[in-house]
Protein backbone atom coordinates (compact mmCIF):
# COMPACT_ATOMS: atom_id res chain seq x y z
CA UNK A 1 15.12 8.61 44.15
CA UNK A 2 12.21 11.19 44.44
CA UNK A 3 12.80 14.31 45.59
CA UNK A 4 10.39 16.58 47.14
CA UNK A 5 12.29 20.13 46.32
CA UNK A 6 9.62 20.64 43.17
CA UNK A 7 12.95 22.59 41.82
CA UNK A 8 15.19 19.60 41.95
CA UNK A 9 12.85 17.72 40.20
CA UNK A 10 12.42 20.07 37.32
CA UNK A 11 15.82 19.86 36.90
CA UNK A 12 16.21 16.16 36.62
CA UNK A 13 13.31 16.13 34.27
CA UNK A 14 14.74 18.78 32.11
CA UNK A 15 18.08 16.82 32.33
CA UNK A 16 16.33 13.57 30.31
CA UNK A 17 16.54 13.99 26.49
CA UNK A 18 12.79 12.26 26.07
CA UNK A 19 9.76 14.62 26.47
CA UNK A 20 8.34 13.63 29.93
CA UNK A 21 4.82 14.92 31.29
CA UNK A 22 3.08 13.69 34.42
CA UNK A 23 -1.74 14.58 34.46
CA UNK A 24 -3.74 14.45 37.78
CA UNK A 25 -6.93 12.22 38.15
CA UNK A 26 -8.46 14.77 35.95
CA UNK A 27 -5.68 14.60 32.82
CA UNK A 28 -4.97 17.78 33.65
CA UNK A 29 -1.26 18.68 32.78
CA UNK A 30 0.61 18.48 36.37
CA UNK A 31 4.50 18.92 35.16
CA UNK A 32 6.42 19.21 31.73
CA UNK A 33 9.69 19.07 30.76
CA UNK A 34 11.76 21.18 28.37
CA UNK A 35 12.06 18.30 25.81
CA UNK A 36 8.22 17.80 25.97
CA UNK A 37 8.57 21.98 24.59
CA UNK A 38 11.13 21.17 22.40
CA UNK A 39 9.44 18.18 20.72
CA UNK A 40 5.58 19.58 20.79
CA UNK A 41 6.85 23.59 20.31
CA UNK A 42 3.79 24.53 23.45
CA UNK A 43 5.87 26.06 26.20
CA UNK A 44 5.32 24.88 29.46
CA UNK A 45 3.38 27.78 31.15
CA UNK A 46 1.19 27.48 28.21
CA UNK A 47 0.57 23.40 28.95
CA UNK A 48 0.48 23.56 32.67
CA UNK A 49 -3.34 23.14 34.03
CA UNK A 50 -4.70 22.13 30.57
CA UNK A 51 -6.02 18.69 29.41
CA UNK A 52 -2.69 16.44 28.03
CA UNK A 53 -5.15 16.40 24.90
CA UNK A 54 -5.85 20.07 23.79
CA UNK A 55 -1.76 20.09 24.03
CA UNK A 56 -0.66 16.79 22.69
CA UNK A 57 -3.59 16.72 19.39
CA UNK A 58 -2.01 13.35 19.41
CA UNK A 59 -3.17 10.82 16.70
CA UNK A 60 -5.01 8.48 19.61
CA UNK A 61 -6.66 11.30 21.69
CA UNK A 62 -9.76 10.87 20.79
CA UNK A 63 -10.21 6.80 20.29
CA UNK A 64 -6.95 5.38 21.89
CA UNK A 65 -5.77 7.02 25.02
CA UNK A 66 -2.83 5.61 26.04
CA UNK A 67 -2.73 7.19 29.66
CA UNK A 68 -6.55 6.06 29.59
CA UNK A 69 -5.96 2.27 28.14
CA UNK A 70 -2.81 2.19 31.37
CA UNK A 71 -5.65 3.36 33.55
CA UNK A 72 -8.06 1.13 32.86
CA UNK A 73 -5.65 -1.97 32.41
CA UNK A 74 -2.83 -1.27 35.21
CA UNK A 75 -0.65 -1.82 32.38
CA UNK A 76 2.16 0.19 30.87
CA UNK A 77 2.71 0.98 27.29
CA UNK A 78 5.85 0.60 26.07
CA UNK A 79 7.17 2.59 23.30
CA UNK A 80 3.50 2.53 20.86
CA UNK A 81 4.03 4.74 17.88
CA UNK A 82 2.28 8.00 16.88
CA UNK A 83 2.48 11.28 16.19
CA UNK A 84 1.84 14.70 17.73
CA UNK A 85 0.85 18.12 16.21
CA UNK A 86 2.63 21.03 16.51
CA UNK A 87 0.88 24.81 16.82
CA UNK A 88 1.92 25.36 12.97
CA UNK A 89 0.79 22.02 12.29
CA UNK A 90 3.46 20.21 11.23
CA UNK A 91 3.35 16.63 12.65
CA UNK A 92 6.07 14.96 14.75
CA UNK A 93 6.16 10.78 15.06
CA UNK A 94 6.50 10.05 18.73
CA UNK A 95 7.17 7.12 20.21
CA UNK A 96 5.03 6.90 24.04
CA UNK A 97 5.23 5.33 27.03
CA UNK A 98 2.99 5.33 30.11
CA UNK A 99 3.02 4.34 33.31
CA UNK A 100 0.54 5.38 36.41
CA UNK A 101 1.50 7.65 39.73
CA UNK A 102 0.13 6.59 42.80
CA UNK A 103 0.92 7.81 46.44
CA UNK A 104 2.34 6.05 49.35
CA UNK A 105 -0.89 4.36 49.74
CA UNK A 106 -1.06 2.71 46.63
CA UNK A 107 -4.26 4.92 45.42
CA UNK A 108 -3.94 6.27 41.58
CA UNK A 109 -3.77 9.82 41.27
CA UNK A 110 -2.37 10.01 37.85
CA UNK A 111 -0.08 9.43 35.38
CA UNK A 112 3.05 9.77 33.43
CA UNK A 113 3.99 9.32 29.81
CA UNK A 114 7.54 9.59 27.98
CA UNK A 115 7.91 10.18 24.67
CA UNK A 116 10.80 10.52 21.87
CA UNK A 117 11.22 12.33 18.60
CA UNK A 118 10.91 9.92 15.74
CA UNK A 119 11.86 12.39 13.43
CA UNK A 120 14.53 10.68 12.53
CA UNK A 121 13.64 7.49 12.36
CA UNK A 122 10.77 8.61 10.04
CA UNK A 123 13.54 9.96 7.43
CA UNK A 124 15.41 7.05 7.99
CA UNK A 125 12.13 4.87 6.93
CA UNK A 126 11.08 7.00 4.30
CA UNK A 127 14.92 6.50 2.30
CA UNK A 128 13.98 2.54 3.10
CA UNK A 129 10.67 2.65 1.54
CA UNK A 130 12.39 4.10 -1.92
CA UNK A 131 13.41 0.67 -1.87
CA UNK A 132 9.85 -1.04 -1.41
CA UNK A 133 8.59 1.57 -4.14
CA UNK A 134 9.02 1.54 -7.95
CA UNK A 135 7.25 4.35 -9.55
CA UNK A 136 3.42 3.86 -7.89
CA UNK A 137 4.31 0.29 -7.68
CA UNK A 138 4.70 -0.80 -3.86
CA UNK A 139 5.90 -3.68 -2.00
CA UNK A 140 8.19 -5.76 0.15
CA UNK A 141 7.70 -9.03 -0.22
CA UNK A 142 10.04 -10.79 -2.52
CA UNK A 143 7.96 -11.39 -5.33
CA UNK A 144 7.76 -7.75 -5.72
CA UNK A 145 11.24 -7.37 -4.94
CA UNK A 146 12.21 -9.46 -8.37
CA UNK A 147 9.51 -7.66 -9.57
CA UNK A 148 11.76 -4.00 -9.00
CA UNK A 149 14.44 -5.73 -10.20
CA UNK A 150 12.83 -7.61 -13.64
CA UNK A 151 11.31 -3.65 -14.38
CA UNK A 152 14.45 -1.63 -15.67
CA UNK A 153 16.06 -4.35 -17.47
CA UNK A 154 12.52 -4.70 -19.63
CA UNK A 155 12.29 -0.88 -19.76
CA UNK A 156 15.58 -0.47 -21.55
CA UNK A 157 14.28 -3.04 -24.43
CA UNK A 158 12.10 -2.45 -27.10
CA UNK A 159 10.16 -5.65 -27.05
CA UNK A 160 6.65 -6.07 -26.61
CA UNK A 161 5.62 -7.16 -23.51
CA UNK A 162 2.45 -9.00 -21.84
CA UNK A 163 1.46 -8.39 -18.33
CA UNK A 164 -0.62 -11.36 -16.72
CA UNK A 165 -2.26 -10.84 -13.41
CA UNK A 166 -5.80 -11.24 -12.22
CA UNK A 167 -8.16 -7.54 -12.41
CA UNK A 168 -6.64 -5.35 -9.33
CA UNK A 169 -3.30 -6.52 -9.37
CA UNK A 170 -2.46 -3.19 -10.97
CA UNK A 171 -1.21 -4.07 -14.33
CA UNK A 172 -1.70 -0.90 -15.92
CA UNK A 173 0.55 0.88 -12.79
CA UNK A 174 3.35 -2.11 -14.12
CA UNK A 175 2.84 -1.21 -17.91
CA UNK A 176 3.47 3.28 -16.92
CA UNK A 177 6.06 2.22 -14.53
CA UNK A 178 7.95 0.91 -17.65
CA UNK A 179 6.93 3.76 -20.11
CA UNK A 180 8.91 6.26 -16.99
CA UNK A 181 12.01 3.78 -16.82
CA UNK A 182 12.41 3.76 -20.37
CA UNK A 183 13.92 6.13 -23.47
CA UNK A 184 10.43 6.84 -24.53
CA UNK A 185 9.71 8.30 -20.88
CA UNK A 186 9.17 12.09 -22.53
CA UNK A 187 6.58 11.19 -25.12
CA UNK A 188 2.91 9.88 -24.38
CA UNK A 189 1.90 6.68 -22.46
CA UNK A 190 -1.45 5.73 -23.68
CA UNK A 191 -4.07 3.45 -22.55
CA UNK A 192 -6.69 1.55 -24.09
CA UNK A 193 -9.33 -1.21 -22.54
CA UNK A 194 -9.47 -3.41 -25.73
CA UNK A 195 -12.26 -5.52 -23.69
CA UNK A 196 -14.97 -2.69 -23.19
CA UNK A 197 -14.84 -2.03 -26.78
CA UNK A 198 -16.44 -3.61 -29.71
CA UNK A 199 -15.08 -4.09 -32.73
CA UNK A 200 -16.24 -1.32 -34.77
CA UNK A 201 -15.42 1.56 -32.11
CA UNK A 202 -11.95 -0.51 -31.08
CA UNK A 203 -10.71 0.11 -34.80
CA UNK A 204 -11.54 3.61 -34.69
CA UNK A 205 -10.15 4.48 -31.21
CA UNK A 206 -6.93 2.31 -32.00
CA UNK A 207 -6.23 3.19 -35.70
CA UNK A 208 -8.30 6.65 -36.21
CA UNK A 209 -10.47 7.77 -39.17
CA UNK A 210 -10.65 10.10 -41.60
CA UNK A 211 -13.35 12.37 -42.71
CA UNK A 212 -15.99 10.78 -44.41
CA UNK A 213 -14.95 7.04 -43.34
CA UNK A 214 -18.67 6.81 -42.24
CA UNK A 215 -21.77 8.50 -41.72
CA UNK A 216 -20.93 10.66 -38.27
CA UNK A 217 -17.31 10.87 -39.29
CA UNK A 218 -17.69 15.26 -40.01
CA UNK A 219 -13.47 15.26 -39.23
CA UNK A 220 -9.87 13.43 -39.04
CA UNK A 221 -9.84 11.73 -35.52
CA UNK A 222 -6.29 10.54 -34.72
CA UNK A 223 -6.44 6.69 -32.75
CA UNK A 224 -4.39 5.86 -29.91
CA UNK A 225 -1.54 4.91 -32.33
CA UNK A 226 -1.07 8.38 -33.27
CA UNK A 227 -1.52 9.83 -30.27
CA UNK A 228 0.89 7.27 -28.98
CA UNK A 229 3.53 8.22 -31.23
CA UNK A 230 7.30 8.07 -30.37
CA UNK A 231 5.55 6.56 -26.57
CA UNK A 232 3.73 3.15 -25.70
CA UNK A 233 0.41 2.08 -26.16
CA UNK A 234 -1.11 0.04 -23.29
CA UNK A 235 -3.63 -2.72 -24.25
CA UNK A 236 -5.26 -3.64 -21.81
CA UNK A 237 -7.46 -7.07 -21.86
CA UNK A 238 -5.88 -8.28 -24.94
CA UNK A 239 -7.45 -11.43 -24.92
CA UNK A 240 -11.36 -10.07 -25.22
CA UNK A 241 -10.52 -8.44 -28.47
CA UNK A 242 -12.03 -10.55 -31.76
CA UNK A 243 -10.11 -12.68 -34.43
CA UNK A 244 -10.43 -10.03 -37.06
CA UNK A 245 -8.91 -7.50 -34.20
CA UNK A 246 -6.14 -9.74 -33.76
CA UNK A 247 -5.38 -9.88 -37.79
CA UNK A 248 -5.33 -6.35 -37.56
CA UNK A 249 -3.10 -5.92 -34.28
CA UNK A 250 -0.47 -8.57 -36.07
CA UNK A 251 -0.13 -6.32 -39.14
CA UNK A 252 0.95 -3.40 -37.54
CA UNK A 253 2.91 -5.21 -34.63
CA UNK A 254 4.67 -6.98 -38.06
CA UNK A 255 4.78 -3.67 -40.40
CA UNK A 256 5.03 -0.60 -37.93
CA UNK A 257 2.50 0.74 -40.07
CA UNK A 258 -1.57 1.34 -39.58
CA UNK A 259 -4.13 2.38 -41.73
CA UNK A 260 -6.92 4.56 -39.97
CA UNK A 261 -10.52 3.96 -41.05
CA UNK A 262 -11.20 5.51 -44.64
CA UNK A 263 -7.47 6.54 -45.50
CA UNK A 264 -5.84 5.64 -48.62
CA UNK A 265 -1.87 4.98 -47.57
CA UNK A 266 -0.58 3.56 -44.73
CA UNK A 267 0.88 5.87 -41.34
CA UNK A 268 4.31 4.52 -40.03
CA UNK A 269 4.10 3.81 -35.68
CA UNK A 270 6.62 4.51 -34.05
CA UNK A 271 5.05 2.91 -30.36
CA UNK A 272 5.87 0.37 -28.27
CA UNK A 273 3.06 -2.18 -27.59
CA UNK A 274 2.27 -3.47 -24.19
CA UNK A 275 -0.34 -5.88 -23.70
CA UNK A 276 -1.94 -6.88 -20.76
CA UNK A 277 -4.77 -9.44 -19.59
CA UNK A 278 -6.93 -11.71 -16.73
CA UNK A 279 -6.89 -14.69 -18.55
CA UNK A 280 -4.58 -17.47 -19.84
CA UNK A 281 -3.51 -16.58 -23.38
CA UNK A 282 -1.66 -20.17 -23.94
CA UNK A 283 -4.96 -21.98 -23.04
CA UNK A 284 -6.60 -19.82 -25.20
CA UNK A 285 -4.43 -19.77 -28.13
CA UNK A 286 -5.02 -24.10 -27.32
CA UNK A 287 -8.48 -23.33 -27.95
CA UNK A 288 -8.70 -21.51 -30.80
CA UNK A 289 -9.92 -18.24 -29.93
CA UNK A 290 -6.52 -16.60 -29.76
CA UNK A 291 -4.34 -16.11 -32.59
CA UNK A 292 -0.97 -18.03 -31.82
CA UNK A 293 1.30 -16.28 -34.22
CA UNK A 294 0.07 -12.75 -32.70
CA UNK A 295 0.82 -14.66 -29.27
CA UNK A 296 3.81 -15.13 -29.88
CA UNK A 297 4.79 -11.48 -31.46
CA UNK A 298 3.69 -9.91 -28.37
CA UNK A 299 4.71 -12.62 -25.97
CA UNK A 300 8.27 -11.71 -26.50
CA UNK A 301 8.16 -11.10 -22.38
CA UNK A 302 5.93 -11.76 -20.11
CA UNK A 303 5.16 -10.33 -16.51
CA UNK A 304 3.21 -12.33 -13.97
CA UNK A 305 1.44 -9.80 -11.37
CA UNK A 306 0.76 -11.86 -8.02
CA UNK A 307 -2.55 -11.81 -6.32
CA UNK A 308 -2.35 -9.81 -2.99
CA UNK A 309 -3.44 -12.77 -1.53
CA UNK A 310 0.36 -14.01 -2.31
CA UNK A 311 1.73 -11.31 -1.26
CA UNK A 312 0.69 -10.46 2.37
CA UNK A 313 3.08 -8.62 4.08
CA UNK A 314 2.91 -5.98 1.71
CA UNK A 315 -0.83 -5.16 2.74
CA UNK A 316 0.32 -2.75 5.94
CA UNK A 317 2.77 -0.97 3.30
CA UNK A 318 -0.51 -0.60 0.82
CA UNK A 319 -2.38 0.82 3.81
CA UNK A 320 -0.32 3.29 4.46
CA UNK A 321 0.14 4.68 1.06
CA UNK A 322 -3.76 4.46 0.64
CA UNK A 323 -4.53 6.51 4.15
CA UNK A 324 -1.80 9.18 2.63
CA UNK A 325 -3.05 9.45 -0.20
CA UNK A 326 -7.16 9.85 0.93
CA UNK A 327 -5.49 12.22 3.57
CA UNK A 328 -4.33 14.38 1.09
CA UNK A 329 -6.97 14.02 -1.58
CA UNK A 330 -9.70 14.89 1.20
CA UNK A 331 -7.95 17.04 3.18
CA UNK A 332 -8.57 14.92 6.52
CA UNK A 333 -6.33 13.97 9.60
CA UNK A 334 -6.48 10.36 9.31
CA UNK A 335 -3.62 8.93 11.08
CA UNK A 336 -3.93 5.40 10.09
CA UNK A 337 -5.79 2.21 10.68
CA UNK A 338 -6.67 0.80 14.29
CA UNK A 339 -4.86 -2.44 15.35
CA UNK A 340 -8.17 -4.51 14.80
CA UNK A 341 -8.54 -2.81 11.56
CA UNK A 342 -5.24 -4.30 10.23
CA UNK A 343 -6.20 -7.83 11.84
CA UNK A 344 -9.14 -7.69 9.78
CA UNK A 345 -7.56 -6.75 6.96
CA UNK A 346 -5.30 -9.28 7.13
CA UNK A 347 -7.96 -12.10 7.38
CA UNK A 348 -9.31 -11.25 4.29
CA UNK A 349 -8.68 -12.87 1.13
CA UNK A 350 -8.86 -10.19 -1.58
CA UNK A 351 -10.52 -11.46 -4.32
CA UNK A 352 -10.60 -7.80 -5.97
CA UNK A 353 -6.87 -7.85 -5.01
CA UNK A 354 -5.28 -4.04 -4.72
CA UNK A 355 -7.91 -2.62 -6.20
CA UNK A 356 -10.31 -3.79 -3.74
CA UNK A 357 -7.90 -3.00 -0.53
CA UNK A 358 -7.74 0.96 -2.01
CA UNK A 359 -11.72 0.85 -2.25
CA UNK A 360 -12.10 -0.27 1.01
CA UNK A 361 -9.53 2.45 2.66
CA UNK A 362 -11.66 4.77 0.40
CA UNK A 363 -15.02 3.89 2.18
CA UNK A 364 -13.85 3.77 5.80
CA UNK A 365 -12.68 7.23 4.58
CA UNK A 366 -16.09 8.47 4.16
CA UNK A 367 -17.15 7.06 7.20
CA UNK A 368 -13.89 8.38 9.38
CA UNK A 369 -13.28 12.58 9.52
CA UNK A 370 -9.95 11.89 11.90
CA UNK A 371 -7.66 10.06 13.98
CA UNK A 372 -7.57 6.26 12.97
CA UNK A 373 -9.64 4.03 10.85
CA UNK A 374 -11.76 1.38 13.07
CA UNK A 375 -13.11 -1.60 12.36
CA UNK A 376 -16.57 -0.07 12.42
CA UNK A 377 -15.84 2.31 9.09
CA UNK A 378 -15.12 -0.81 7.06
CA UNK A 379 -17.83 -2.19 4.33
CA UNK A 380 -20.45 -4.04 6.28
CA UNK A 381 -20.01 -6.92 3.62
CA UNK A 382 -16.43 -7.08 4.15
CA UNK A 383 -17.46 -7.62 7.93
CA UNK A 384 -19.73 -10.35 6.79
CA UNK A 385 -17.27 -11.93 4.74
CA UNK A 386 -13.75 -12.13 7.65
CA UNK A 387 -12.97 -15.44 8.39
CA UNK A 388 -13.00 -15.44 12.84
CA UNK A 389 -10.07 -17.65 12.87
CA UNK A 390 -8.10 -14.92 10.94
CA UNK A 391 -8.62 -11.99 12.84
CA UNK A 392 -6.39 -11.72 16.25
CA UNK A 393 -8.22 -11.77 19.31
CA UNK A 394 -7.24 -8.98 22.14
CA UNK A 395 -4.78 -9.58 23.66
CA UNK A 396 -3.03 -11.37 21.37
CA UNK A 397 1.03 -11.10 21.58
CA UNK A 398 3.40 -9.99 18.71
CA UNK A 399 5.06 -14.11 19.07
CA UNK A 400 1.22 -15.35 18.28
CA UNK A 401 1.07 -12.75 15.12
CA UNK A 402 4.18 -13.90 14.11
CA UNK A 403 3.86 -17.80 14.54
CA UNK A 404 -0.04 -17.29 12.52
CA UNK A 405 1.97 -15.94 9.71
CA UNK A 406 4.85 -18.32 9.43
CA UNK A 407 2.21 -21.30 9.77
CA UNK A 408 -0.10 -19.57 7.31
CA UNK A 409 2.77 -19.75 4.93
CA UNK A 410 3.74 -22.92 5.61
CA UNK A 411 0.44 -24.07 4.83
CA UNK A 412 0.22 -22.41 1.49
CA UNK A 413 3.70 -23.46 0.95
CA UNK A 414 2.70 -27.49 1.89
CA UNK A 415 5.54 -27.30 4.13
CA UNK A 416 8.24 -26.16 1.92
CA UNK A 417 10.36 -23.92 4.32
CA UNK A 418 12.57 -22.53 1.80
CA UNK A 419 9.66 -21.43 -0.46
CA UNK A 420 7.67 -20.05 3.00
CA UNK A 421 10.41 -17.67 3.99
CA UNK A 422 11.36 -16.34 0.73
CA UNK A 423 7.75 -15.30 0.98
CA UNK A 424 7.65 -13.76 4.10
CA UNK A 425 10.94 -12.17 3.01
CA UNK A 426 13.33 -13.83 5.37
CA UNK A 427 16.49 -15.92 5.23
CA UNK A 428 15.27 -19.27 5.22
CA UNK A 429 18.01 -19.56 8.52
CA UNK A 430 16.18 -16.94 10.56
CA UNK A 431 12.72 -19.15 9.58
CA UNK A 432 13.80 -22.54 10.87
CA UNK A 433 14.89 -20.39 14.13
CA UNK A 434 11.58 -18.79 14.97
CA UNK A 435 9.92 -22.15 13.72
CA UNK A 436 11.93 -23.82 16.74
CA UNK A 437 11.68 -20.40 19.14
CA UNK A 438 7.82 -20.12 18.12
CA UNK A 439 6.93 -23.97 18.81
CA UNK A 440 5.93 -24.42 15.27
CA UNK A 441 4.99 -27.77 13.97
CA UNK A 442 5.74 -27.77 9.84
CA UNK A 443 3.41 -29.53 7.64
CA UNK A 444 4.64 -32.68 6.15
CA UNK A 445 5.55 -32.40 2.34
CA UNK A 446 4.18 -35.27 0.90
């Protein structure tokens, strides 16, 4: 029912719990209820008359109007997430929706939007991502899930462990994450690249030297063993190091005991050893270039990192801790990444894995001072590079998203429908369902 009586109507909008605001032609602020005060903390005399955006300061003001995308389309927007920010600029998530005013005639002469507090929903989501977190480690998808789960049981063991993974699966952020779950959590975790060292300079940054050990050597210099003490050592790129390295390595893995260059007694280590590399130590032990009896001291358990190209779904999750954490490093209002940003994102294939995803948020931060990443701050030769068929076209509905996934993982799965939704981290009961509600054809097994 409308109701002319302007009072009448105030007090049916004041009555609704969701912040309501109606603009003219002009976006000029036309009514406002006290939620809308409650939720943005501007008072309504002070957001009568102005634009919606020099009161809102919304996260898609400036690039992604909603009230401007419902003009231009005729379209409402039902309940599109963002955030608003206060006078003392503490940010709210919202929740909006839109829809136009037009008179008896039918002409537009405005609009309206609703929107609700997320506050609590944001709380809510932030105690559920504790779960999709381990230390800096982050992810959803089940392989990381086992992952969470495999982590404290190896921290609580002293064994030596190797971490496998390809370069940017973040094998080092694996290797601390067990250092903080474990006993040795209050002494040092130290790291080492064994692979950017040769052999001369490895043996004095692992095992130290004394004074006089060789011509530039004026004092004691204490290697990463010592400084490791009572902590772990991380080794990273095991596999690069040399055959008379790996002799070395074995001794003290075998005696808990080093001798730094030029000293005349062995030093007892008290570390724990964990080894990481890119490359296949089994096939490489097979040919001869890898010691197998120091495989198998340090191979008591090993850790397979998956690519990011295995593990998907956990890219939005990874963009969101990346745009937090460039927010606060730089000190910008970035709100996110635009819808085609993410589809683009998605199409890729990641060959520099994490790594490469955290560079590229990185550079589209350089290129983007506020409001959300677009497709336009990315690296041109990522651009270059996006297969067409993966991106979403506009327009696209959240059933088409959803049916490219499940088929993508079907694909990589060669039809195996058990194996595709443990993936996609669903029961495999609630994938044959949206396989039949989506239309999906699976891929034959054999």
């Amino acid at each position: 029912m409308y109701h002319e009586d302007p009072v009448i109507a105030e007090t049916i909008l004041d009555s609704v719990a969701d912040g309501v605001f109606t603009v003219d032609s002009e976006w000029r602020i036309t009514s406002f209820n006290s939620a809308a005060e409650r939720i943005t903390g501007v008072r309504r005399e002070a957001a009568l008359g102005r634009q919606c955006c020099d009161v809102f300061r919304a996260s898609i003001c400036e690039s992604e109007c909603a009230l401007r995308e419902t003009r231009d389309s005729g379209l409402p927007i039902v309940n599109k997430a963002v955030y608003v920010v206060r006078p003392g600029g503490r940010r709210v998530p919202i929740s909006i929706s839109t829809s136009l005013l037009k008179d008896s005639t039918g002409r537009i002469i405005g609009g309206v939007e609703t929107f609700r507090d997320l506050s609590l929903v944001e709380e809510l989501r932030r105690k559920l991502e504790q779960r999709q977190s381990l230390a800096d480690i982050i992810g959803r998808s089940a392989v990381m899930q086992d992952l969470f789960e495999l982590l404290p049981a190896v921290a609580a063991s002293e064994s030596t462990v190797v971490i496998q993974g390809a370069s940017g699966t973040g094998k080092e952020l694996v290797a601390s994450a067990i250092h903080d779950l474990s006993a040795r959590r209050g002494k040092p975790f130290v790291a080492i690249n064994c692979g950017a060292l040769p052999d001369t300079l490895l043996e004095s940054e692992l095992f130290g030297h004394t004074a006089g050990a060789f011509t530039d050597a004026r004092r004691d210099k204490p290697g990463r063993f010592a400084l490791a003490e009572g902590g772990t050592l991380f080794l990273d790129e095991i596999g690069d190091i040399s055959a008379a390295m790996q002799m070395r390595l074995l001794r003290v893995l075998q005696e808990r005991e080093y001798e730094p260059l030029g000293a005349v007694k062995p030093v007892p280590a008290d570390v724990r050893v964990i080894a990481a590399t890119n490359q296949d130590l089994p096939e490489l032990v097979a040919a001869g270039s890898f010691r197998e009896d120091l495989f198998y001291r340090i191979n008591v358990m090993t850790i397979d990192m998956p690519p990011l190209l295995e593990r998907m779904e956990d890219i939005p999750l990874l963009i969101e801790h990346f745009v937090g954490a460039f927010s606060h490093l730089q000190n910008k209002d970035v709100a996110g990444v635009s819808e085609e940003v993410l589809e683009t994102l998605m199409g890729h294939d990641f060959p520099g894995n994490v790594r490469e995803l955290e560079n590229i948020i990185e550079h589209a931060f350089i290129l983007c001072s506020s409001g959300l990443i677009e497709r336009h701050h990315l690296p041109r030769k990522l651009l270059e590079k996006i297969r067409p068929s993966m991106v979403r076209p506009p327009g696209a509905t959240l059933q088409s998203i959803e049916a490219f996934h499940i088929t993508d993982a079907l694909r990589r799965h060669g039809g195996n429908c058990r194996a595709a939704a443990e993936e996609l981290g669903i029961h495999r009961s609630t994938m044959f369902r949206k396989i039949k509600a989506l239309g999906i054809t699976v891929p034959d097994q054999r």
